[in-house]
C-alpha atoms as a PDB file:
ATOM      1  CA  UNK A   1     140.627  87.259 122.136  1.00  0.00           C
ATOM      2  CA  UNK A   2     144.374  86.275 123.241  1.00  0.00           C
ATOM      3  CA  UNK A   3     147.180  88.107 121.652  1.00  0.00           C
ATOM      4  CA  UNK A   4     150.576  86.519 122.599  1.00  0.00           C
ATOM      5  CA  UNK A   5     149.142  85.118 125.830  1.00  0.00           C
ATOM      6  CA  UNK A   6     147.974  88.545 126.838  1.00  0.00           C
ATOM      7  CA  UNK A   7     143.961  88.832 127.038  1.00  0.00           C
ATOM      8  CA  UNK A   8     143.035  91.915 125.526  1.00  0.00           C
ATOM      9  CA  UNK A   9     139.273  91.777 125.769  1.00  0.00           C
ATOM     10  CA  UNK A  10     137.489  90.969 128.671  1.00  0.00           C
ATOM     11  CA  UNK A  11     133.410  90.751 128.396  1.00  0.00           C
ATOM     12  CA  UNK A  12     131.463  93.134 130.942  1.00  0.00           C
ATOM     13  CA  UNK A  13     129.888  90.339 132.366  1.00  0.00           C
ATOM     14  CA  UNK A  14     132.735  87.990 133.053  1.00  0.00           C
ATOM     15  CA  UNK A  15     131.578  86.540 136.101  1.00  0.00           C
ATOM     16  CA  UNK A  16     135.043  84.889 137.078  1.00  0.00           C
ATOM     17  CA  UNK A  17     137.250  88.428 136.146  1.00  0.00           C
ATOM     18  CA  UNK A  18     138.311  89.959 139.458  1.00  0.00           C
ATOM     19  CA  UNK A  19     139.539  93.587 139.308  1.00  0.00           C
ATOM     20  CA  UNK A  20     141.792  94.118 142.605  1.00  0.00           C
ATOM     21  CA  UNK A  21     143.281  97.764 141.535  1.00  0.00           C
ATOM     22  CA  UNK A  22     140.803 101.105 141.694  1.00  0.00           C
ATOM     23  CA  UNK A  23     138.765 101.789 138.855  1.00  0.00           C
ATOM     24  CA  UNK A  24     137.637 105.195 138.338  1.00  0.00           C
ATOM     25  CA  UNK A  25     133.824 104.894 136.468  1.00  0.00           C
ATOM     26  CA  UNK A  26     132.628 108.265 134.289  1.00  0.00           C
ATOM     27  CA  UNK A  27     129.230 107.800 133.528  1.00  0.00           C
ATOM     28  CA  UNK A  28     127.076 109.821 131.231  1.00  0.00           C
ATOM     29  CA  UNK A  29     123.532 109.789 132.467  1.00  0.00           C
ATOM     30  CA  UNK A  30     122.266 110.082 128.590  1.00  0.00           C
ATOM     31  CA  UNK A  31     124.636 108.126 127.301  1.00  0.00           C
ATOM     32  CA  UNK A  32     123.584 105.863 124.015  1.00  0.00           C
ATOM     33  CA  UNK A  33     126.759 103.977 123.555  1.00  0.00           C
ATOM     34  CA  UNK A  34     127.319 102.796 126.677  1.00  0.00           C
ATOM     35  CA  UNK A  35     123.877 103.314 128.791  1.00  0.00           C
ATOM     36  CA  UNK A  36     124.337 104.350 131.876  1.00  0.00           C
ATOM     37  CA  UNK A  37     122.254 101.571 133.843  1.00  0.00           C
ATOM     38  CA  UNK A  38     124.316  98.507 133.216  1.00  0.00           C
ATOM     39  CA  UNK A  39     127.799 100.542 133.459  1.00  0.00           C
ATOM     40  CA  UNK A  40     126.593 101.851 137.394  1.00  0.00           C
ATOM     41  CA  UNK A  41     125.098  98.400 138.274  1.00  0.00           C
ATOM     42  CA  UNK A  42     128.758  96.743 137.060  1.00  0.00           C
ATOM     43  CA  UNK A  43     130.882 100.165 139.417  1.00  0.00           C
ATOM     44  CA  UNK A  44     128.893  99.182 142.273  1.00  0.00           C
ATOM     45  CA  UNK A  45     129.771  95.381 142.301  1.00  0.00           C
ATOM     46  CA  UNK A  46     133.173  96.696 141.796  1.00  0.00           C
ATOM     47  CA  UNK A  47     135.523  96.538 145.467  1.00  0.00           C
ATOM     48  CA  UNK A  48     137.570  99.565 144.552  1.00  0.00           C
ATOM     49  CA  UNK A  49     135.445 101.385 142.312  1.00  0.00           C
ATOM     50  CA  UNK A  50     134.430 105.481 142.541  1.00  0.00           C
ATOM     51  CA  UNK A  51     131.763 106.183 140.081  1.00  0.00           C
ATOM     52  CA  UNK A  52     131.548 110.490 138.613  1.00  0.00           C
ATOM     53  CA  UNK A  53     128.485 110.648 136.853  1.00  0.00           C
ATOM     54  CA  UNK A  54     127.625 113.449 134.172  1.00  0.00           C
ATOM     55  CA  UNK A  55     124.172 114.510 132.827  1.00  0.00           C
ATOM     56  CA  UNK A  56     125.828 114.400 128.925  1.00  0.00           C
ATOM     57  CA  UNK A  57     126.513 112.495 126.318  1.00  0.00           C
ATOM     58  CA  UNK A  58     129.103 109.717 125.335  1.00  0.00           C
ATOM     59  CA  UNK A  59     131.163 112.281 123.797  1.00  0.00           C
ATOM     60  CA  UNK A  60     130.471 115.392 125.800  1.00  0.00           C
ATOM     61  CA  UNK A  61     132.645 114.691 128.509  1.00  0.00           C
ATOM     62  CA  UNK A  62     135.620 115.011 126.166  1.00  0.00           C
ATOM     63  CA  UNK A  63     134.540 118.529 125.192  1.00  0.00           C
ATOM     64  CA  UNK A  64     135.559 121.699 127.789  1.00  0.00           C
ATOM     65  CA  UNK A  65     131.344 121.894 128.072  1.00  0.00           C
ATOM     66  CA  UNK A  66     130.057 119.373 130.072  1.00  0.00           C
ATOM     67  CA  UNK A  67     128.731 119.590 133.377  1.00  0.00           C
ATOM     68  CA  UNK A  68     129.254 117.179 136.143  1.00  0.00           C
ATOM     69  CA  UNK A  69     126.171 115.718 137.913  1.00  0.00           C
END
C-alpha cells in the first residue's frame, strides 16, 4: 500500500526490505496474535536488532503485571 509515495506497509517477509536503524523486538512467548516463533526467527536475521522476550500474552505486556522472561 503507497500513500503519497510513502510505503506504509511493509510485509514481514519482504526479502528485499533492509532495516539499517536498531529495532528493539518484545516478544511474548504465548503470544496468539503474533506467535512468537516467526517474530524471533525475523529479530535474529535482523543486523541491529535486541530481542526482550516475556512469558505473557499479546496484551499483557501493556498491563503493570507482566513478567519479563
Amino acid at each position: 500500500m503507497r500513500t503519497r509515495g510513502i510505503r506504509t506497509f511493509i510485509p514481514p517477509r519482504s526479502p528485499n526490505v533492509r532495516i539499517e536503524v536498531s529495532i528493539l523486538f518484545a516478544v511474548c512467548e504465548t503470544d496468539s496474535v503474533a506467535p512468537a516463533g516467526p517474530t524471533l526467527r525475523y529479530a535474529g536475521a535482523a543486523p541491529r536488532g535486541e530481542i526482550i522476550t516475556y512469558s505473557d500474552g499479546h496484551f499483557a505486556i501493556y498491563s503493570r503485571t507482566h513478567s519479563s522472561a
